[in-house]
N, C-alpha and C. Protein backbone atom coordinates (compact mmCIF):
# COMPACT_ATOMS: atom_id res chain seq x y z
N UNK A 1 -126.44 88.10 30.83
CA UNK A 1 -125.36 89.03 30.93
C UNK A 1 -124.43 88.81 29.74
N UNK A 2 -124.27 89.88 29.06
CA UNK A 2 -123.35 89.69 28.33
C UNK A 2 -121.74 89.91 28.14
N UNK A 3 -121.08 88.82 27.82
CA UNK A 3 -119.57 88.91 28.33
C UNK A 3 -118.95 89.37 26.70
N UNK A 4 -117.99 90.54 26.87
CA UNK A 4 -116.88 90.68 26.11
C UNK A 4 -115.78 89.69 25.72
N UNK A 5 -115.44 89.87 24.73
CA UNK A 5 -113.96 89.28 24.12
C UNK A 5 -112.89 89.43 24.86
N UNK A 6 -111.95 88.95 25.32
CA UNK A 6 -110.75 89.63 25.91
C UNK A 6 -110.11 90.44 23.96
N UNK A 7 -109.52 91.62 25.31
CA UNK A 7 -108.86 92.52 23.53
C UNK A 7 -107.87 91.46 23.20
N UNK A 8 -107.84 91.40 21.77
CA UNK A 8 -106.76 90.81 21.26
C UNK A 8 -105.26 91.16 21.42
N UNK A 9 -104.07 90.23 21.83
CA UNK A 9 -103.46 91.01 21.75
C UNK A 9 -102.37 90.69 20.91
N UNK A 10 -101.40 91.68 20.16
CA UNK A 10 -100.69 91.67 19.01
C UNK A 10 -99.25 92.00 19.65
N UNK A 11 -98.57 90.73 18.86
CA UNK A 11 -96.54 91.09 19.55
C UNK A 11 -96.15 92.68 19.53
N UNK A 12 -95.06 92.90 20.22
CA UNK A 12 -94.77 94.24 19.82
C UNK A 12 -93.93 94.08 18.66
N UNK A 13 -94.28 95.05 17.98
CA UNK A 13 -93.24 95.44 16.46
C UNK A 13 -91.40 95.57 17.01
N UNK A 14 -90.74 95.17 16.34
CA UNK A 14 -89.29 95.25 16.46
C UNK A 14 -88.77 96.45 16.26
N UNK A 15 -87.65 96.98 16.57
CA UNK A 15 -87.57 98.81 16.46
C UNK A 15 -87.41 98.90 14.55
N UNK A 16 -87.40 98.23 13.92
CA UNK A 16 -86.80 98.72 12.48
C UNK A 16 -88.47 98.80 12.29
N UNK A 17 -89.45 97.87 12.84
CA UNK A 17 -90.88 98.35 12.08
C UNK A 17 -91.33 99.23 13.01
N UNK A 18 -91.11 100.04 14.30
CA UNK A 18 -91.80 100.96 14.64
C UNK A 18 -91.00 101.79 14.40
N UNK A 19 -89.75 102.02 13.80
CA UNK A 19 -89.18 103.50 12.90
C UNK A 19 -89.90 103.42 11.96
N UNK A 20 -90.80 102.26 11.39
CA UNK A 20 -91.15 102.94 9.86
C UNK A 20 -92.35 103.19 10.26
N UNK A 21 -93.33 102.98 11.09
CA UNK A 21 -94.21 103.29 11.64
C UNK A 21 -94.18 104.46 11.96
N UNK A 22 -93.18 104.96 12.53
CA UNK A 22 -93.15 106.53 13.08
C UNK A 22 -92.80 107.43 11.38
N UNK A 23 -91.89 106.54 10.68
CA UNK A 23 -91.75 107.70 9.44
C UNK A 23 -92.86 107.72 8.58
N UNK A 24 -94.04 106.60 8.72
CA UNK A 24 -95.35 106.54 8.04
C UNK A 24 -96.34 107.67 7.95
N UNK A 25 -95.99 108.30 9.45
CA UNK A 25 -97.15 108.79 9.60
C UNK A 25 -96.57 110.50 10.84
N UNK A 26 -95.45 110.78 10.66
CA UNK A 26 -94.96 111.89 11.28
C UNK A 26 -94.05 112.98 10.14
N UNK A 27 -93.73 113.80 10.40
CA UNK A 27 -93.02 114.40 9.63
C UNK A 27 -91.26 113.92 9.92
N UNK A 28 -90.88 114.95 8.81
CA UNK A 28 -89.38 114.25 8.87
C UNK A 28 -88.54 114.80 10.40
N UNK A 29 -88.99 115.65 10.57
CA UNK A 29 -88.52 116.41 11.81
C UNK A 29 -88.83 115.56 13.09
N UNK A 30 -89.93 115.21 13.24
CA UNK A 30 -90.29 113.95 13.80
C UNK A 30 -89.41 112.67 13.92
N UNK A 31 -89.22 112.33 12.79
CA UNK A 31 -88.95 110.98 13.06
C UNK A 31 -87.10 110.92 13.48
N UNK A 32 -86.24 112.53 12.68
CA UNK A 32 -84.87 112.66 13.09
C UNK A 32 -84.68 112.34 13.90
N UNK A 33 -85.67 113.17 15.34
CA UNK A 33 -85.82 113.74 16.57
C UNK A 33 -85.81 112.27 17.47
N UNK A 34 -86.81 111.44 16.55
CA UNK A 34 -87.17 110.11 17.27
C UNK A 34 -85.62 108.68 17.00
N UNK A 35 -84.90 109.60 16.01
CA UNK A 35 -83.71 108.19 15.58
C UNK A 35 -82.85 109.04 16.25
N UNK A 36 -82.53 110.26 16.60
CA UNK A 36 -81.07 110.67 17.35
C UNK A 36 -81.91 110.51 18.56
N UNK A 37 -82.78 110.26 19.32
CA UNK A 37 -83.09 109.73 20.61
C UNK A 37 -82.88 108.42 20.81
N UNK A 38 -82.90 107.68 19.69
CA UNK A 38 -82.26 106.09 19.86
C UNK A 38 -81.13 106.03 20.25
N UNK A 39 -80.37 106.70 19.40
CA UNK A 39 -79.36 106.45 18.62
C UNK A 39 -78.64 107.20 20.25
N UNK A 40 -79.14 107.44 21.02
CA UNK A 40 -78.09 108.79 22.33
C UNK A 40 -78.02 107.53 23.31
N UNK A 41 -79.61 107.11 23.32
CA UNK A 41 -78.95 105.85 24.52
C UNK A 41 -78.80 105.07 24.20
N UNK A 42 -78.59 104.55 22.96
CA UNK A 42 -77.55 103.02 22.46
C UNK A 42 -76.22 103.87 22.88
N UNK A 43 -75.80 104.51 22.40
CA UNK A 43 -74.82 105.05 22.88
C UNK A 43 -74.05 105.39 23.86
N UNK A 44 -74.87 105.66 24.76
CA UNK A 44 -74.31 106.15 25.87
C UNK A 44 -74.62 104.10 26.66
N UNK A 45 -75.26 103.83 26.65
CA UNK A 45 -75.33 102.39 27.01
C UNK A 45 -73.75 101.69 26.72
N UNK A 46 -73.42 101.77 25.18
CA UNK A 46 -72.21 100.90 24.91
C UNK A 46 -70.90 101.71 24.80
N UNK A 47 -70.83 103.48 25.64
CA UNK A 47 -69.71 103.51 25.74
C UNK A 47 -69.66 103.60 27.58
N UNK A 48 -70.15 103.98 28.40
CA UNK A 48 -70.09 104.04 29.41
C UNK A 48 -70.08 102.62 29.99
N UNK A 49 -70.65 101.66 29.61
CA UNK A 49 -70.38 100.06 30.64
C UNK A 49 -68.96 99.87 30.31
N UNK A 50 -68.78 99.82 29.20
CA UNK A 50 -67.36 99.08 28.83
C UNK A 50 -66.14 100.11 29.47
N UNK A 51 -66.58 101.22 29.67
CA UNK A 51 -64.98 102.10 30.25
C UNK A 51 -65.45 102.26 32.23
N UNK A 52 -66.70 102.35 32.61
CA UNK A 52 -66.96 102.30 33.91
C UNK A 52 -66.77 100.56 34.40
N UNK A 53 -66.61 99.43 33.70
CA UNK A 53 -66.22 98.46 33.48
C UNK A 53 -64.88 98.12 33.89
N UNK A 54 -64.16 99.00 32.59
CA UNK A 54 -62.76 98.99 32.72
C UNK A 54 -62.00 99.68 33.88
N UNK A 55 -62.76 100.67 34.17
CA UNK A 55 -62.21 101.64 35.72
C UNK A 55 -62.83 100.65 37.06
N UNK A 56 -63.53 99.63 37.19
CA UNK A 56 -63.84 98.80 38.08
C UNK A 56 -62.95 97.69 38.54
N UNK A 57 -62.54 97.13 37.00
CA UNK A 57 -61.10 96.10 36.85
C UNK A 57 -60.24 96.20 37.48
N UNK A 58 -59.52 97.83 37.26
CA UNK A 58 -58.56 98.68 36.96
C UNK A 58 -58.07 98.41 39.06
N UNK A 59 -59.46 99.05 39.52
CA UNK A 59 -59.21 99.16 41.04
C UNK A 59 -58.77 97.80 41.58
N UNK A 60 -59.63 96.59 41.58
CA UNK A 60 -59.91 95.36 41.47
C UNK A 60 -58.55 94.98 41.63
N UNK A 61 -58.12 94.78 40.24
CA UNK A 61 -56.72 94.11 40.22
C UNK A 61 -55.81 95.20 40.03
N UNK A 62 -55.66 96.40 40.90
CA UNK A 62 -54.75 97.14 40.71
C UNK A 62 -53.53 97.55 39.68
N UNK A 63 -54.19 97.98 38.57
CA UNK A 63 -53.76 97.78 36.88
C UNK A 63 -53.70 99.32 36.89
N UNK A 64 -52.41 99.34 36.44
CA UNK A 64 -52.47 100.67 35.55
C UNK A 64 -53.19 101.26 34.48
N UNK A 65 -54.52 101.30 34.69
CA UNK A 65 -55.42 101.75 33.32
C UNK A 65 -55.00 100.65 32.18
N UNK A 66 -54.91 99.22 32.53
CA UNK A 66 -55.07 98.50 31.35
C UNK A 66 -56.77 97.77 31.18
N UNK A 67 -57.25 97.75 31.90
CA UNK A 67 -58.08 97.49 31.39
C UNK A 67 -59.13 98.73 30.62
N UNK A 68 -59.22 100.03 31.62
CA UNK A 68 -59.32 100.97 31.09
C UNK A 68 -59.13 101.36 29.62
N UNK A 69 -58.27 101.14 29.13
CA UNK A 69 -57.88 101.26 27.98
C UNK A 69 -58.50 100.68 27.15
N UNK A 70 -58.07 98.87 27.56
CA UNK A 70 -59.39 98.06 26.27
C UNK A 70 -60.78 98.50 26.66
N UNK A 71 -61.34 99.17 27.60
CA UNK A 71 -62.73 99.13 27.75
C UNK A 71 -63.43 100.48 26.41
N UNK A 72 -62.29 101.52 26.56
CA UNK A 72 -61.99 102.53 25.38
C UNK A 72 -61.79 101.83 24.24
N UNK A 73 -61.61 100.61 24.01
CA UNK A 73 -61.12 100.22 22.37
C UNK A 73 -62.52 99.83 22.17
N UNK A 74 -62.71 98.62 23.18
CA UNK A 74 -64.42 98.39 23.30
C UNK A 74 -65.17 99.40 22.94
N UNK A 75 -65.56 100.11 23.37
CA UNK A 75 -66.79 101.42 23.54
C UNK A 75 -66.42 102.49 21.93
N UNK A 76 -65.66 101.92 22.04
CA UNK A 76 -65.03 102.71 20.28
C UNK A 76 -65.82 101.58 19.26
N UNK A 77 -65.36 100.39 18.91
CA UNK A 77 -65.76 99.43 18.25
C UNK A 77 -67.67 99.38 18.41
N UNK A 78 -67.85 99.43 19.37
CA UNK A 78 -69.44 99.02 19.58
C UNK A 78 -69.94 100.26 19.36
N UNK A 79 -69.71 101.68 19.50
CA UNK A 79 -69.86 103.08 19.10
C UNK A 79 -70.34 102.80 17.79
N UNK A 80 -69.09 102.70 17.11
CA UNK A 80 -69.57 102.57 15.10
C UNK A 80 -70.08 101.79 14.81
N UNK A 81 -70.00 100.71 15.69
CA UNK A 81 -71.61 99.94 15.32
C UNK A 81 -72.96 100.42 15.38
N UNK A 82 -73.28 101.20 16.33
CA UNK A 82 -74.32 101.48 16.75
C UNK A 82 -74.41 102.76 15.58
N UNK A 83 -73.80 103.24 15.75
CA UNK A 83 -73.66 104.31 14.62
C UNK A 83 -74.27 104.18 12.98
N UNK A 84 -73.26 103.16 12.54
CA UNK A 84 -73.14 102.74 11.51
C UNK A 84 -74.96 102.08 11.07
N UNK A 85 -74.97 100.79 12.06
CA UNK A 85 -77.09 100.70 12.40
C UNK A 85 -78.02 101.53 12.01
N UNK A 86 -77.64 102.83 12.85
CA UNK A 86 -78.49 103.96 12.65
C UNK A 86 -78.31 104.40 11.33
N UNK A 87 -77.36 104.38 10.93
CA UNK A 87 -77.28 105.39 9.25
C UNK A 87 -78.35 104.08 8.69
N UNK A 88 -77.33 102.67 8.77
CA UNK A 88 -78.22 102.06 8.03
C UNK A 88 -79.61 102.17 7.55
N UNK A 89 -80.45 102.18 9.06
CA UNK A 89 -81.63 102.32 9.48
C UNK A 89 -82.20 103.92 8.93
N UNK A 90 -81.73 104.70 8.88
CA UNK A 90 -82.17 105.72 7.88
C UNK A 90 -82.26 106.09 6.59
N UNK A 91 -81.22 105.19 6.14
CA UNK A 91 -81.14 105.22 4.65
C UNK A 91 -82.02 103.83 4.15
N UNK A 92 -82.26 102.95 4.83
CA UNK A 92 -83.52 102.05 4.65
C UNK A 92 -84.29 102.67 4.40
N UNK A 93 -84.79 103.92 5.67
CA UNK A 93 -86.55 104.39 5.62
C UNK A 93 -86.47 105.64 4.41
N UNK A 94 -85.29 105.76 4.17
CA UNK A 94 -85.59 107.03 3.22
C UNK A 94 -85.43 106.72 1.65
N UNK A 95 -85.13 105.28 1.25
CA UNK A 95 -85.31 104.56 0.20
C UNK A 95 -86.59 103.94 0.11
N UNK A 96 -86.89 103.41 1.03
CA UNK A 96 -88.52 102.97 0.80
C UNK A 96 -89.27 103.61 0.89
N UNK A 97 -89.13 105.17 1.33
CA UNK A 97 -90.01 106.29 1.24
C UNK A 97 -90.16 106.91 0.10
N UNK A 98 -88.71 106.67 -0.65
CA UNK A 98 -89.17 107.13 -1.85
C UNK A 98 -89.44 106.37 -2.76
N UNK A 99 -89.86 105.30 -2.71
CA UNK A 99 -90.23 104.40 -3.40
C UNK A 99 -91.74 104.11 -3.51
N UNK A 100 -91.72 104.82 -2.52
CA UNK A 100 -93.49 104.54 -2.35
C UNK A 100 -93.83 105.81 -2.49
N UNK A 101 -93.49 106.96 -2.41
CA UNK A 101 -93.39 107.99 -3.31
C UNK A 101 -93.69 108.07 -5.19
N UNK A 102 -92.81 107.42 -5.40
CA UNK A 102 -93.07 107.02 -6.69
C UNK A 102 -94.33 105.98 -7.39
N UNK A 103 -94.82 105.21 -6.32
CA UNK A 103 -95.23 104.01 -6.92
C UNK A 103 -97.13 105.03 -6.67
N UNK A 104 -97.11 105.64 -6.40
CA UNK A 104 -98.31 106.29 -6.05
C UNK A 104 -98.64 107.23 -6.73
C-alpha cells in the first residue's frame, strides 16, 4: 500500500505580503477594493471599542461623558493611525510596482 506525504504546510504570509500578493496578480481595481476593505474594519474596530468603551465607564461610574470623551480622543488618535498604515501600505505597493515595471 502506498502511503502519501502529509501536504506540506507553509506559515501564513503577514497582511503587507498578501497585499502584494493580491497587487501581483489582480488589477488595480482589485486590489483598491481589497485595501478600503481592510482599511473599513480596522476602522470601525478602533473607533467603536474605545467610544462604546467610554459610554460603558460613563454608566459604571456615573460620569458625565468623561470618559466618553477620552474614548473620542482615543478612536481619533488610533483612526490616523490606521489610516496613515494604509496610505503607507499603498504607496509601498505602488513604488515597488513601478519598479519592477521598469526593471523588466
Amino acid at each position: 500500500m502506498k502511503q502519501t506525504s502529509e501536504p506540506k504546510v507553509r506559515p501564513s504570509p503577514s497582511s503587507k505580503e498578501k497585499s502584494r500578493a493580491v497587487a501581483g496578480n489582480s488589477s488595480p481595481t482589485t486590489v483598491f477594493v481589497s485595501m478600503v476593505l481592510d482599511m473599513t474594519w480596522r476602522l470601525a474596530i478602533v473607533v467603536l471599542v474605545p467610544i462604546i468603551l467610554g459610554v460603558e465607564l460613563d454608566k459604571h461610574y456615573k460620569t458625565h461623558h468623561d470618559y466618553l470623551i477620552a474614548g473620542f480622543v482615543i478612536a481619533l488618535l488610533f483612526g490616523i493611525a490606521v489610516v496613515y498604515r494604509s496610505y503607507k501600505l499603498a504607496n509601498d505597493m505602488t513604488t515597488s510596482s513601478k519598479v519592477g515595471n521598469h526593471a523588466g
